[in-house]
N, C-alpha and C. Protein backbone atom coordinates (compact mmCIF):
# COMPACT_ATOMS: atom_id res chain seq x y z
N UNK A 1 -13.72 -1.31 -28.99
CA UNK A 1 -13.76 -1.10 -27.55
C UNK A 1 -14.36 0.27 -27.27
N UNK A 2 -14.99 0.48 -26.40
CA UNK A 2 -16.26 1.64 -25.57
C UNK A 2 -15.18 2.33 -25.19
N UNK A 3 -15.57 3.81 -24.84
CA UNK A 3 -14.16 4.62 -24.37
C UNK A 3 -14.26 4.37 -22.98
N UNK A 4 -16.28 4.32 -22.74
CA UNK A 4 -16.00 4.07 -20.98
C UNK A 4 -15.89 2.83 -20.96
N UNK A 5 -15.70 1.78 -21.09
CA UNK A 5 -14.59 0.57 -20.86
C UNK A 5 -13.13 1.13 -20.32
N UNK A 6 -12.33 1.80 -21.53
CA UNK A 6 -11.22 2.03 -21.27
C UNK A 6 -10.86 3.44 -20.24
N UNK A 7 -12.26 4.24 -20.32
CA UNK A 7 -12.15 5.39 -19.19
C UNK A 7 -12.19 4.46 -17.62
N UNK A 8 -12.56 3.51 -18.25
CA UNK A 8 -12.99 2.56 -16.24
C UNK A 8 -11.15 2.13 -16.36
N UNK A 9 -10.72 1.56 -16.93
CA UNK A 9 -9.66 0.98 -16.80
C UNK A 9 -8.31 2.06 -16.92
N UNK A 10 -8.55 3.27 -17.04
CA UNK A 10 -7.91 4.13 -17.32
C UNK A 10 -7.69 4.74 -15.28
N UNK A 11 -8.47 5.03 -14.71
CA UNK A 11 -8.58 5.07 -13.37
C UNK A 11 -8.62 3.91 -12.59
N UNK A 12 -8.87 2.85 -13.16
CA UNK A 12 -8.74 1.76 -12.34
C UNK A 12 -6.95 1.77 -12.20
N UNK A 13 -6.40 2.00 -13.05
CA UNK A 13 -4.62 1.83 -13.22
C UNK A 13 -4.24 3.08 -12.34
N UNK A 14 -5.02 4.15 -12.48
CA UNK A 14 -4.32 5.20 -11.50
C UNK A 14 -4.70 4.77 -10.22
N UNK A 15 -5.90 4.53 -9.34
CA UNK A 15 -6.07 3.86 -8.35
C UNK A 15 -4.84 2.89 -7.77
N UNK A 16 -4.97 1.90 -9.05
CA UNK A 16 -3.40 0.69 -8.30
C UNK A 16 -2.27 1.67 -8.35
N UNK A 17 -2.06 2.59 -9.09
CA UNK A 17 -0.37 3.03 -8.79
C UNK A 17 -0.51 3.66 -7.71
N UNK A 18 -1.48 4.41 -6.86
CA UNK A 18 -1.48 5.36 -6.34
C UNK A 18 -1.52 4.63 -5.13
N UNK A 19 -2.84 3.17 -4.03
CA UNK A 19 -2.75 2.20 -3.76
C UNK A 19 -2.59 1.04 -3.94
N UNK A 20 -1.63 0.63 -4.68
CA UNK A 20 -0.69 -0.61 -4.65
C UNK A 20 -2.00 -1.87 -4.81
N UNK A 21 -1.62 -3.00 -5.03
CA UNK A 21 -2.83 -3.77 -5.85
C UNK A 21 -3.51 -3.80 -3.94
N UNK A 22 -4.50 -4.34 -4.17
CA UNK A 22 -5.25 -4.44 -2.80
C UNK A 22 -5.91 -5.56 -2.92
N UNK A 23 -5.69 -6.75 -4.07
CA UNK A 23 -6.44 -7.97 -3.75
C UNK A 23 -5.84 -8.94 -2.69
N UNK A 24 -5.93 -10.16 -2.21
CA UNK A 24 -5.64 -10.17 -1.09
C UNK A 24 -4.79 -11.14 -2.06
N UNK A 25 -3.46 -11.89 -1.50
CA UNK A 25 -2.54 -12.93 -1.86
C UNK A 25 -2.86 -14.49 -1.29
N UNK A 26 -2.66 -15.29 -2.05
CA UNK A 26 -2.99 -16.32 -1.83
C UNK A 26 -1.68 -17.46 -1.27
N UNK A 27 -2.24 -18.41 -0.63
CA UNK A 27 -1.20 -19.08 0.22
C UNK A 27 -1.78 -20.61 0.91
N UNK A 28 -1.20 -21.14 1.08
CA UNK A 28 -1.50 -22.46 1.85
C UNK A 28 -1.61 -22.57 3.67
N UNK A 29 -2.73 -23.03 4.15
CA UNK A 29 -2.80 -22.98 5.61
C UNK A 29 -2.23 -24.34 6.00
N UNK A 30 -1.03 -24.87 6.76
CA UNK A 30 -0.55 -26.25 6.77
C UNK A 30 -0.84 -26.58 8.27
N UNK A 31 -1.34 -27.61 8.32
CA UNK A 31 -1.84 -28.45 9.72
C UNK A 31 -0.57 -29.29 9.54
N UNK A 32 0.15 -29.29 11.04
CA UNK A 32 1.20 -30.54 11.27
C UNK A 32 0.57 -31.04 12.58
N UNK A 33 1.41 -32.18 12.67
CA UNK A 33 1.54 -32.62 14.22
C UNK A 33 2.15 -33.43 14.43
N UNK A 34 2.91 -33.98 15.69
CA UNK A 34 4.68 -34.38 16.23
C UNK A 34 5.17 -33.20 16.90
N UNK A 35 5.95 -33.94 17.03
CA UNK A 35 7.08 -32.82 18.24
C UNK A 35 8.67 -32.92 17.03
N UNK A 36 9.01 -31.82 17.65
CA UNK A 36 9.93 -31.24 16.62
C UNK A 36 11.56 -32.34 17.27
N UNK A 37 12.34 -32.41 16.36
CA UNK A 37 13.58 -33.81 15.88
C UNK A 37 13.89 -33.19 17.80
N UNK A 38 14.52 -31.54 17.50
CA UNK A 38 15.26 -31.21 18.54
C UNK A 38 15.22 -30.94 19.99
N UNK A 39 13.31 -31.18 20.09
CA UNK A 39 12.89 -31.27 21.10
C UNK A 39 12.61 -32.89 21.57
N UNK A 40 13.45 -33.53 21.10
CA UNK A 40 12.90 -35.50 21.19
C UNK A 40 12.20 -36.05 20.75
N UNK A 41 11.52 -35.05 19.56
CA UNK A 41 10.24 -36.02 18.74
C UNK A 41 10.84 -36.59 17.23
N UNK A 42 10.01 -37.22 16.76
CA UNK A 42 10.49 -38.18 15.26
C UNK A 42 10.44 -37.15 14.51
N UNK A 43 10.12 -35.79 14.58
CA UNK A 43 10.05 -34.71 13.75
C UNK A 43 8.09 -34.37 13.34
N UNK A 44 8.38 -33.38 12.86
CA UNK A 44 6.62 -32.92 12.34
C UNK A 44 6.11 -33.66 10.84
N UNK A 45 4.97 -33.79 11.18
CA UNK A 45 4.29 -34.75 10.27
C UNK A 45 3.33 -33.76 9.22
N UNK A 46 3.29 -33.31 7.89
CA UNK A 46 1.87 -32.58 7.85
C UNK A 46 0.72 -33.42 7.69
N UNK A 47 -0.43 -32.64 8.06
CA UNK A 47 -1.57 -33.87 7.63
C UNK A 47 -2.95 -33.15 6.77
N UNK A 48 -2.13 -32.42 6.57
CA UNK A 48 -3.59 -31.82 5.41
C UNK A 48 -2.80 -30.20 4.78
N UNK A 49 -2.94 -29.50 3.75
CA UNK A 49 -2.89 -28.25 3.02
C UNK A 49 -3.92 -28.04 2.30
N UNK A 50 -4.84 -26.49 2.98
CA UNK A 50 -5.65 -25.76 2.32
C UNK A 50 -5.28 -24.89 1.81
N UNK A 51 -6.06 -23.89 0.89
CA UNK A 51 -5.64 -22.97 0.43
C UNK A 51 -6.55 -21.78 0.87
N UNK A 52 -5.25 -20.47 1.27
CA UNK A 52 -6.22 -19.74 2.08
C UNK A 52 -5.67 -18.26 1.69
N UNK A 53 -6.37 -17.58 1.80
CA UNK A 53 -6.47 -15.95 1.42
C UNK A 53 -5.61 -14.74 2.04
N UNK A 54 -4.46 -13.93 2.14
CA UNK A 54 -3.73 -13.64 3.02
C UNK A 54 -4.21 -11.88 2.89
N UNK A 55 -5.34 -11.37 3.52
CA UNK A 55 -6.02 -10.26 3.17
C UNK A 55 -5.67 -8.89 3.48
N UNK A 56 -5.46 -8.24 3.06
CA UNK A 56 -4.37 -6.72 3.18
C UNK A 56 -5.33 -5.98 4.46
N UNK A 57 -4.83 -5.35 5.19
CA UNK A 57 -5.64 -4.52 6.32
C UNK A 57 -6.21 -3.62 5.61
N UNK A 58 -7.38 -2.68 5.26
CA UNK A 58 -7.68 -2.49 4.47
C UNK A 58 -8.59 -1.37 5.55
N UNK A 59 -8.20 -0.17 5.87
CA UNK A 59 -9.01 0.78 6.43
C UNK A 59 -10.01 1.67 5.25
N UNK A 60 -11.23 2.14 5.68
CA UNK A 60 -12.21 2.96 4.51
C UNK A 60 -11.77 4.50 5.68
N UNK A 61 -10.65 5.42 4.81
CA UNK A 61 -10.68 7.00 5.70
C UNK A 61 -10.93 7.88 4.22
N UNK A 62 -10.60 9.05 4.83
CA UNK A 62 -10.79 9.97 3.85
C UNK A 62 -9.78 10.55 3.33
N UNK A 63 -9.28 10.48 2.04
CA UNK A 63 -7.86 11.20 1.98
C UNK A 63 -8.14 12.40 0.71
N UNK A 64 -6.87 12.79 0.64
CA UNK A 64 -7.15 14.38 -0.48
C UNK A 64 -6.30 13.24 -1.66
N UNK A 65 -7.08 13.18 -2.73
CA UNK A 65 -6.62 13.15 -4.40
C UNK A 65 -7.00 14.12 -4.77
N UNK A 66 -6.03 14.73 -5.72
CA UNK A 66 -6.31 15.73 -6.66
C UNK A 66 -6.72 16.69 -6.41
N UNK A 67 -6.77 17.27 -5.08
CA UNK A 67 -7.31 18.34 -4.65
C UNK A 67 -8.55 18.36 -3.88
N UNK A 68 -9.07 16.79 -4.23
CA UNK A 68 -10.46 16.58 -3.83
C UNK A 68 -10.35 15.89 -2.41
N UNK A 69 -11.12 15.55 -1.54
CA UNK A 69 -11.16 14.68 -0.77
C UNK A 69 -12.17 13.67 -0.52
N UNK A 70 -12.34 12.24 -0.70
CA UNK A 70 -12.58 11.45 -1.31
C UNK A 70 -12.56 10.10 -0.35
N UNK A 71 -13.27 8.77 0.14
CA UNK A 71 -13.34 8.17 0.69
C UNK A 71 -12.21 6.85 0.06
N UNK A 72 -11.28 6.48 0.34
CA UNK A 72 -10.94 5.21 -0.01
C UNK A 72 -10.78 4.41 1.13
N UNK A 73 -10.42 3.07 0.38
CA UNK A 73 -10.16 2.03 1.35
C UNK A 73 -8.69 1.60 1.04
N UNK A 74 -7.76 2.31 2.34
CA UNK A 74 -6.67 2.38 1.68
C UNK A 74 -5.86 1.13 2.60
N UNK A 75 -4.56 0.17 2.55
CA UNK A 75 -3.94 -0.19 3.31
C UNK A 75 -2.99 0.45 4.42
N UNK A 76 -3.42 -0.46 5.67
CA UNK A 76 -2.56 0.30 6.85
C UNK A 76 -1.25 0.75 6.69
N UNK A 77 -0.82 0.00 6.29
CA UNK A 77 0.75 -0.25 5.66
C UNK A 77 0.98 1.45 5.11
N UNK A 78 0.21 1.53 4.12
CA UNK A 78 0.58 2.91 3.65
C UNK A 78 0.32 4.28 4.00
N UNK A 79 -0.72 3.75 5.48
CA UNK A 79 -1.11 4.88 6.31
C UNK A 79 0.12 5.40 7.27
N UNK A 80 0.46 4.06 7.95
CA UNK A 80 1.47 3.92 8.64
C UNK A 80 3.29 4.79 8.42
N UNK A 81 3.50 4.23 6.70
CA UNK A 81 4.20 4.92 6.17
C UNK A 81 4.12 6.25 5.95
N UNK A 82 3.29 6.82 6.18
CA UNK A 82 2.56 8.09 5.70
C UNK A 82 2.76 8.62 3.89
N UNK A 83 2.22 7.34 3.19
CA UNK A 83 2.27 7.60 2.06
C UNK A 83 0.52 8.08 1.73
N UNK A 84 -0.24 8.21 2.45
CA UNK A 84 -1.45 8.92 2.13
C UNK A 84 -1.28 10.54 2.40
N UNK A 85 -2.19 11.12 2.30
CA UNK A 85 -2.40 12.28 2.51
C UNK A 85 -3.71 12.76 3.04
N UNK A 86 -4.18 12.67 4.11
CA UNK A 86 -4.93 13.03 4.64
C UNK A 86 -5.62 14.45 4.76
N UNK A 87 -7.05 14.82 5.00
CA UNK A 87 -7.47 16.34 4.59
C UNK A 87 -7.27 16.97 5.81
N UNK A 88 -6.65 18.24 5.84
CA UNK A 88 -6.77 18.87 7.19
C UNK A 88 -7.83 19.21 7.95
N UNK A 89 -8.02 18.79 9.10
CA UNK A 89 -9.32 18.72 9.56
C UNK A 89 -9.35 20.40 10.66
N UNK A 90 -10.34 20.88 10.14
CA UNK A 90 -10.71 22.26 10.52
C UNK A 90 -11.62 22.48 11.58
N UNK A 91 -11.56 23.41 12.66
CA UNK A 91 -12.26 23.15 13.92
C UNK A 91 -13.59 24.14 13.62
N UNK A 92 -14.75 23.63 13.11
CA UNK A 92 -15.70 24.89 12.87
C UNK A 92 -15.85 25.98 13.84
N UNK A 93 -15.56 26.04 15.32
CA UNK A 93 -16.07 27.11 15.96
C UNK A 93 -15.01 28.27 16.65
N UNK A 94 -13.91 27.66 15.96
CA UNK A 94 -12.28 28.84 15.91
C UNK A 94 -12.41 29.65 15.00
N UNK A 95 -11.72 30.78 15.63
CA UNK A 95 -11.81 32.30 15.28
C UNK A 95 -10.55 31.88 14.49
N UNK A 96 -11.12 32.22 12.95
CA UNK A 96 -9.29 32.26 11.84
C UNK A 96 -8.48 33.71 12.55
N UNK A 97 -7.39 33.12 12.33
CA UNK A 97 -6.00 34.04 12.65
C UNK A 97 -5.59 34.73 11.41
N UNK A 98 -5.77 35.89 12.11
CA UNK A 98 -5.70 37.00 10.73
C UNK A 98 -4.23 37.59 10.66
């Protein structure tokens, strides 16, 4: 095995621990139709199951790794949580406070 094989897969693993897997989950889309027992109908019927993709919100911002700051495409979820870290954004035409 190539080291950059295992150098790719070596950051690919820090990537997932750091954002959580980001492929999307998979699931079934179910078509029914009837009216439900408790509303007076014979109950729901299905009439077909696809299979369909359940896709993570997936924003592209800029956050600080490692000191660096760096473009990912991170989930809302973890923006929300404030498990990112975002770069402090600096006003170019303010006088620093001495």
């Amino acid at each position: 095995m190539s080291t950059l094989k295992k150098n790719k897969r070596i950051k690919r693993a820090k990537l997932e621990k750091l954002y959580g897997d980001r492929k999307p989950a998979r699931g079934n889309n179910v078509q029914q139709r009837g009216k439900y027992k408790y509303l007076g109908g014979n109950g729901r019927q299905t009439t077909g199951v696809t299979r369909r993709l359940f896709k993570r919100n997936l924003q592209k911002i800029r956050v600080v790794e490692d000191g660096r700051v760096v473009r990912r495409r991170v989930p809302v979820s973890m923006i929300r949580a404030g498990l990112i870290e975002k770069p402090q954004v600096v006003d170019p035409f303010a006088i620093p406070n001495e």
